[in-house]
N, C-alpha and C. Protein backbone atom coordinates (compact mmCIF):
# COMPACT_ATOMS: atom_id res chain seq x y z
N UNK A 1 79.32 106.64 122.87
CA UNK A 1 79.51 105.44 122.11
C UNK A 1 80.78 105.57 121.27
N UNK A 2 81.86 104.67 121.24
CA UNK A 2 82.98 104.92 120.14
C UNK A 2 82.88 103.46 119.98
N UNK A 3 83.67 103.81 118.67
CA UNK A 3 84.02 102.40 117.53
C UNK A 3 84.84 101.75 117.96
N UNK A 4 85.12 100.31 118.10
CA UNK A 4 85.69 99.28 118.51
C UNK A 4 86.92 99.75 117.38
N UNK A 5 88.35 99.46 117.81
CA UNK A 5 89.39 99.44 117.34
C UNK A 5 89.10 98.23 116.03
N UNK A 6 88.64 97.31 116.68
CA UNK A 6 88.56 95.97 115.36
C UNK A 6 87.85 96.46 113.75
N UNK A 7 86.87 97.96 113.93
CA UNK A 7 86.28 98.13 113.01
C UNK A 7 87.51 98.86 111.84
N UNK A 8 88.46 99.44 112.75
CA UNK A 8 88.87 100.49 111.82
C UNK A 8 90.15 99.69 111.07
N UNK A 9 90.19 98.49 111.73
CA UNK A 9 91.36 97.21 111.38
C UNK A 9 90.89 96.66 110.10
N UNK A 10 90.05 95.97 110.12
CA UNK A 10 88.59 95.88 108.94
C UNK A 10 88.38 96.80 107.55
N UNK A 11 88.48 97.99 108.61
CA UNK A 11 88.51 98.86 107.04
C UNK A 11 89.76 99.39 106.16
N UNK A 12 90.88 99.31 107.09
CA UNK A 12 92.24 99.66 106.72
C UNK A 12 92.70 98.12 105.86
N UNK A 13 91.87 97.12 106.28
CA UNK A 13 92.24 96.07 105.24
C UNK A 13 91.48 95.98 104.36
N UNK A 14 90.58 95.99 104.11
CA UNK A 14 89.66 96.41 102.94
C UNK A 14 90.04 97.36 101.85
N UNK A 15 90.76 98.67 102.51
CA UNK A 15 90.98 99.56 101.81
C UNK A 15 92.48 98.98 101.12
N UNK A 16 93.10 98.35 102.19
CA UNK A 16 94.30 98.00 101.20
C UNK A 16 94.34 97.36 100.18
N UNK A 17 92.78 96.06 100.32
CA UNK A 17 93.07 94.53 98.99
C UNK A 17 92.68 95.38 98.27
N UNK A 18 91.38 96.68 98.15
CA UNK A 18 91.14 97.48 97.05
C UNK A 18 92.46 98.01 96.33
N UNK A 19 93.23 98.70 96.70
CA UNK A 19 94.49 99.33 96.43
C UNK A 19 95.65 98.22 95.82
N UNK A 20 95.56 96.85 96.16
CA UNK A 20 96.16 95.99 96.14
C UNK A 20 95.78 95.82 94.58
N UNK A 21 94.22 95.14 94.33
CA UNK A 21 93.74 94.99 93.29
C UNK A 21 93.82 96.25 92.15
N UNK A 22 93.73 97.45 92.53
CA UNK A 22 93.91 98.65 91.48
C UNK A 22 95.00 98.37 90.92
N UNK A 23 96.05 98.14 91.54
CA UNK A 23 97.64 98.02 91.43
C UNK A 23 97.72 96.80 90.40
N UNK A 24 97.21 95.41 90.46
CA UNK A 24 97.59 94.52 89.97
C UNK A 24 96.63 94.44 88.83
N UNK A 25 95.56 94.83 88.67
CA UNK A 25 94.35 94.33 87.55
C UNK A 25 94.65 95.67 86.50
N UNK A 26 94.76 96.62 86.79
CA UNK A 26 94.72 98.28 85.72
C UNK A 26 96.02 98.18 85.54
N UNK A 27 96.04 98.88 84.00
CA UNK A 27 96.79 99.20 83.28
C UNK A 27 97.66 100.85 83.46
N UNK A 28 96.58 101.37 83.67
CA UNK A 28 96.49 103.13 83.59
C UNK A 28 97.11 103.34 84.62
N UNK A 29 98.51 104.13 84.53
CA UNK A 29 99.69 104.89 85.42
C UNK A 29 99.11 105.35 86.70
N UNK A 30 97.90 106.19 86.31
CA UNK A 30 97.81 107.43 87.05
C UNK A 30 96.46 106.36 87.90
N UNK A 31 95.75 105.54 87.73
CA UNK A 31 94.94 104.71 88.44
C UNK A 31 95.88 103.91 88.92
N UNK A 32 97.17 103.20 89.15
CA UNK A 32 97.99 102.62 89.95
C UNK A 32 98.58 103.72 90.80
N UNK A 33 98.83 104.41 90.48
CA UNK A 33 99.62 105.58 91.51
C UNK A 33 98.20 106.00 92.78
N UNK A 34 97.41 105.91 91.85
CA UNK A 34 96.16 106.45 93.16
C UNK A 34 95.93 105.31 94.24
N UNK A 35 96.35 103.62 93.37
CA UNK A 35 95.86 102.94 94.44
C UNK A 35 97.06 102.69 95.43
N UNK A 36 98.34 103.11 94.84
CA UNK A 36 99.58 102.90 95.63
C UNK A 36 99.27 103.91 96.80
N UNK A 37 98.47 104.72 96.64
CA UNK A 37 98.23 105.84 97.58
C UNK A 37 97.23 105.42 98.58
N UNK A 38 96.16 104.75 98.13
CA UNK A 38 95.11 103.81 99.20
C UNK A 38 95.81 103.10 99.90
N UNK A 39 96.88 102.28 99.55
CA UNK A 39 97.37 101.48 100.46
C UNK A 39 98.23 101.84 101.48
N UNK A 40 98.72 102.69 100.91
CA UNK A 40 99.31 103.79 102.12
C UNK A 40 98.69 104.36 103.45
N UNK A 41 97.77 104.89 102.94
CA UNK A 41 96.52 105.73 103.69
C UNK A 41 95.72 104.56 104.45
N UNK A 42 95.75 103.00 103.94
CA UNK A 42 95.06 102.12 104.88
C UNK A 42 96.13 101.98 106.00
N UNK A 43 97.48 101.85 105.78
CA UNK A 43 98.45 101.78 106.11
C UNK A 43 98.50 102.64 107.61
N UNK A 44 98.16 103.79 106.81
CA UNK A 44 98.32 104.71 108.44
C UNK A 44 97.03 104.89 108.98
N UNK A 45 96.01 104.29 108.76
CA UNK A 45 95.30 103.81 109.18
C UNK A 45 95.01 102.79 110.40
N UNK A 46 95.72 101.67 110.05
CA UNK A 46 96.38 100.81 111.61
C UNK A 46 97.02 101.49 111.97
N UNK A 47 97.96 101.93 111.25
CA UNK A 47 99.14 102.41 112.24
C UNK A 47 97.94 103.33 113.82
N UNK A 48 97.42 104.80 113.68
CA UNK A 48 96.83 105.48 113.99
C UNK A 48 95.36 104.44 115.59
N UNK A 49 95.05 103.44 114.77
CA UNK A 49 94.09 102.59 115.34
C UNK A 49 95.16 101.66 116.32
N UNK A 50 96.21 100.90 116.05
CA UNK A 50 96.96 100.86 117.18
C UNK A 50 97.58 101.65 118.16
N UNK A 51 98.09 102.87 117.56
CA UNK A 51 98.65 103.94 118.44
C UNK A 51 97.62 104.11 119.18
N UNK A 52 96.03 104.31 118.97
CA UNK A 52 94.98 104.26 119.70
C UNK A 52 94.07 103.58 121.15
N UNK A 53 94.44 102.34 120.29
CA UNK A 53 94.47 101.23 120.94
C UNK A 53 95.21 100.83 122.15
N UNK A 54 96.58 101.05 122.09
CA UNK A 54 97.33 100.70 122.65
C UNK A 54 98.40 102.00 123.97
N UNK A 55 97.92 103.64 123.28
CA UNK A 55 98.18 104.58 124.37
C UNK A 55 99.24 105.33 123.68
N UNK A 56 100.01 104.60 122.84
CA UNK A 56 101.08 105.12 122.44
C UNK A 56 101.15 106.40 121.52
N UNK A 57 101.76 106.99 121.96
CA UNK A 57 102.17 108.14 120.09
C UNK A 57 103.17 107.68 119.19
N UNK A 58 103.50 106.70 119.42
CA UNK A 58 104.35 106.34 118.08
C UNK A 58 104.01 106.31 117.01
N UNK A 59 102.47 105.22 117.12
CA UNK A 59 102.19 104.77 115.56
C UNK A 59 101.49 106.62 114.93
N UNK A 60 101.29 107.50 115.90
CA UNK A 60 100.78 108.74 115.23
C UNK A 60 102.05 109.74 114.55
N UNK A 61 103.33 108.99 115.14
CA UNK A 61 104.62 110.02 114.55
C UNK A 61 104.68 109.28 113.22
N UNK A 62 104.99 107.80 113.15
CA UNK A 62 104.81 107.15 112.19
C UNK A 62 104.16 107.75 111.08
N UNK A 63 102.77 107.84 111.20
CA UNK A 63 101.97 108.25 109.92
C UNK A 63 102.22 109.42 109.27
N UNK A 64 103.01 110.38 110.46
CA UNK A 64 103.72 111.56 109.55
C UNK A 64 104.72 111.29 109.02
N UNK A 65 105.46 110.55 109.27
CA UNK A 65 106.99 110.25 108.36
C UNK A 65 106.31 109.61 107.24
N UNK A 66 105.09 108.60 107.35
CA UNK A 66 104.53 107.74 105.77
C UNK A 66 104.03 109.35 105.29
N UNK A 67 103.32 110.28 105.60
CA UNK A 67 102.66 111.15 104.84
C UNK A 67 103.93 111.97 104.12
N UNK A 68 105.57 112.22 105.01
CA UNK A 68 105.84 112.75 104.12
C UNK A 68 106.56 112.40 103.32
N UNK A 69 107.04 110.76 102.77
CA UNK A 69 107.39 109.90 102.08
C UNK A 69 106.45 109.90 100.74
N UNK A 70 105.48 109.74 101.28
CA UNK A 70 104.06 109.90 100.24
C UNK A 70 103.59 111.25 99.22
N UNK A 71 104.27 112.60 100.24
CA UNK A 71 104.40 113.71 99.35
C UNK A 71 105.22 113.88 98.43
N UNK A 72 106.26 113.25 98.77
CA UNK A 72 107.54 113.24 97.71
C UNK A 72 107.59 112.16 96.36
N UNK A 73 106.89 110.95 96.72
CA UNK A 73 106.54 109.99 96.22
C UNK A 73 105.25 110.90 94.81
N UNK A 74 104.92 111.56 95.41
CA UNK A 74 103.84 112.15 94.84
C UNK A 74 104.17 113.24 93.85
N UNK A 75 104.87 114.31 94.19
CA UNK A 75 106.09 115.09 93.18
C UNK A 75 106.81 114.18 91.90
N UNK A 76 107.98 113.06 92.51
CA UNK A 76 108.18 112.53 91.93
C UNK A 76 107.65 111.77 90.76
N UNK A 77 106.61 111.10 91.28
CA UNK A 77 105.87 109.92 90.14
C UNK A 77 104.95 110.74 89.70
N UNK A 78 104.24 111.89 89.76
CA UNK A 78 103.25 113.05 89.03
C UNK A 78 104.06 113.31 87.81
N UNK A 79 105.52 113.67 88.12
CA UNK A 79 106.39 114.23 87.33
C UNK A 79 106.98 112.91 86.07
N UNK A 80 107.26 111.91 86.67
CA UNK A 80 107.40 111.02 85.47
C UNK A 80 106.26 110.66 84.71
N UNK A 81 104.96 111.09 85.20
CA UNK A 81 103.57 110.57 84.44
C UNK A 81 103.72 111.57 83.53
N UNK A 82 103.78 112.59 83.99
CA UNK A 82 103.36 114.04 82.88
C UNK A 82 104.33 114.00 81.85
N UNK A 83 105.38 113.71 82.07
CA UNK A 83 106.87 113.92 81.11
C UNK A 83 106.59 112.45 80.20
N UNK A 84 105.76 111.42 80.12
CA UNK A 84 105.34 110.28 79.74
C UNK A 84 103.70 110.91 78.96
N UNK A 85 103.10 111.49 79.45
CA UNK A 85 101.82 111.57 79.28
C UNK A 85 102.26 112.86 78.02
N UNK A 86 103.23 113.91 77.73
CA UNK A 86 103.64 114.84 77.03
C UNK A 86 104.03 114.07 75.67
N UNK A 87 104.11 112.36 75.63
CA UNK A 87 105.04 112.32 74.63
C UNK A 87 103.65 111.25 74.22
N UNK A 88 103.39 110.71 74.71
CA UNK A 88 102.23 109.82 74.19
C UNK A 88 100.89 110.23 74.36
N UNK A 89 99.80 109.87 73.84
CA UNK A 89 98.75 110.41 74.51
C UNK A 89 98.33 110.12 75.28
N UNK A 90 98.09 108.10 75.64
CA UNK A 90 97.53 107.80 76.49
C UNK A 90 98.63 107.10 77.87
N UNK A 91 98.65 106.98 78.66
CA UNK A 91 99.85 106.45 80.07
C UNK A 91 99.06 104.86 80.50
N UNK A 92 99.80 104.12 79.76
CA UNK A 92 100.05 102.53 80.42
C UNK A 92 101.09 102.03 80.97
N UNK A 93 100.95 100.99 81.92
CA UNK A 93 101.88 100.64 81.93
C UNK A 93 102.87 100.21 81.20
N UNK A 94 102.53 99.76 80.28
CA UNK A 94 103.38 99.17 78.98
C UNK A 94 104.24 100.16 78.83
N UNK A 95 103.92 101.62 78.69
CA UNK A 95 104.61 102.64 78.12
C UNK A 95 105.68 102.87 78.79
N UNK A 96 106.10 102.41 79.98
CA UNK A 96 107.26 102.52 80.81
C UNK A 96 108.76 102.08 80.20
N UNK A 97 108.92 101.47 79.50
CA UNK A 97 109.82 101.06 78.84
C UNK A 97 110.45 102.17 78.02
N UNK A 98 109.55 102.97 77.86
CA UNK A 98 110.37 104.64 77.12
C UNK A 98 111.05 105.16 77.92
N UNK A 99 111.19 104.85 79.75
CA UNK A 99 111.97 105.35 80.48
C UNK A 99 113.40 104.93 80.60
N UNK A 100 113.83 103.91 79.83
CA UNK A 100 114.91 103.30 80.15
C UNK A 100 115.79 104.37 79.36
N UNK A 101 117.53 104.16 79.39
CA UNK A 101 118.73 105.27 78.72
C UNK A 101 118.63 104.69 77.69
């Protein structure tokens, strides 16, 4: 028995409006960065379910170039939270404005 391609389409969109909504409704840095990361991960999600679908290895090279976009993404924006999170106590968005020269 295997899962119909349509299911895992379904859940990679699901997982994104979640990620979508984290992003737009929360305040908190480090809860937007996690959902910027869901949407990603739904992301290669199709990608993976078409490559599936369809025979190809592309959409599976794909999801490694998003994973290692996403590691760096991840270094990077960890590192502006903490250097933000060192000077204030709590990380909002609001607080971004301390980043400017």
């Amino acid at each position: 028995m295997t899962v119909p391609g349509n299911w895992y389409l379904i859940l990679s969109a699901i997982l994104f409006s979640l990620g979508v909504i984290g992003v737009l409704v929360r305040k908190n840095v480090i809860i937007m960065f996690m959902s910027v990361e869901m949407m990603l991960n739904a992301v290669n999600l199709s990608f993976v379910t078409f490559s599936r679908m369809l025979g190809d290895i592309g959409g599976q090279v794909l999801v490694f170039f998003v994973l290692v976009v996403a590691a760096a993404e991840v270094v990077v924006g960890l590192g502006i939270i903490v250097s933000i999170f060192r000077r204030r106590v709590g990380v909002t968005a609001d607080d971004l404005h301390i980043l400017e020269g």
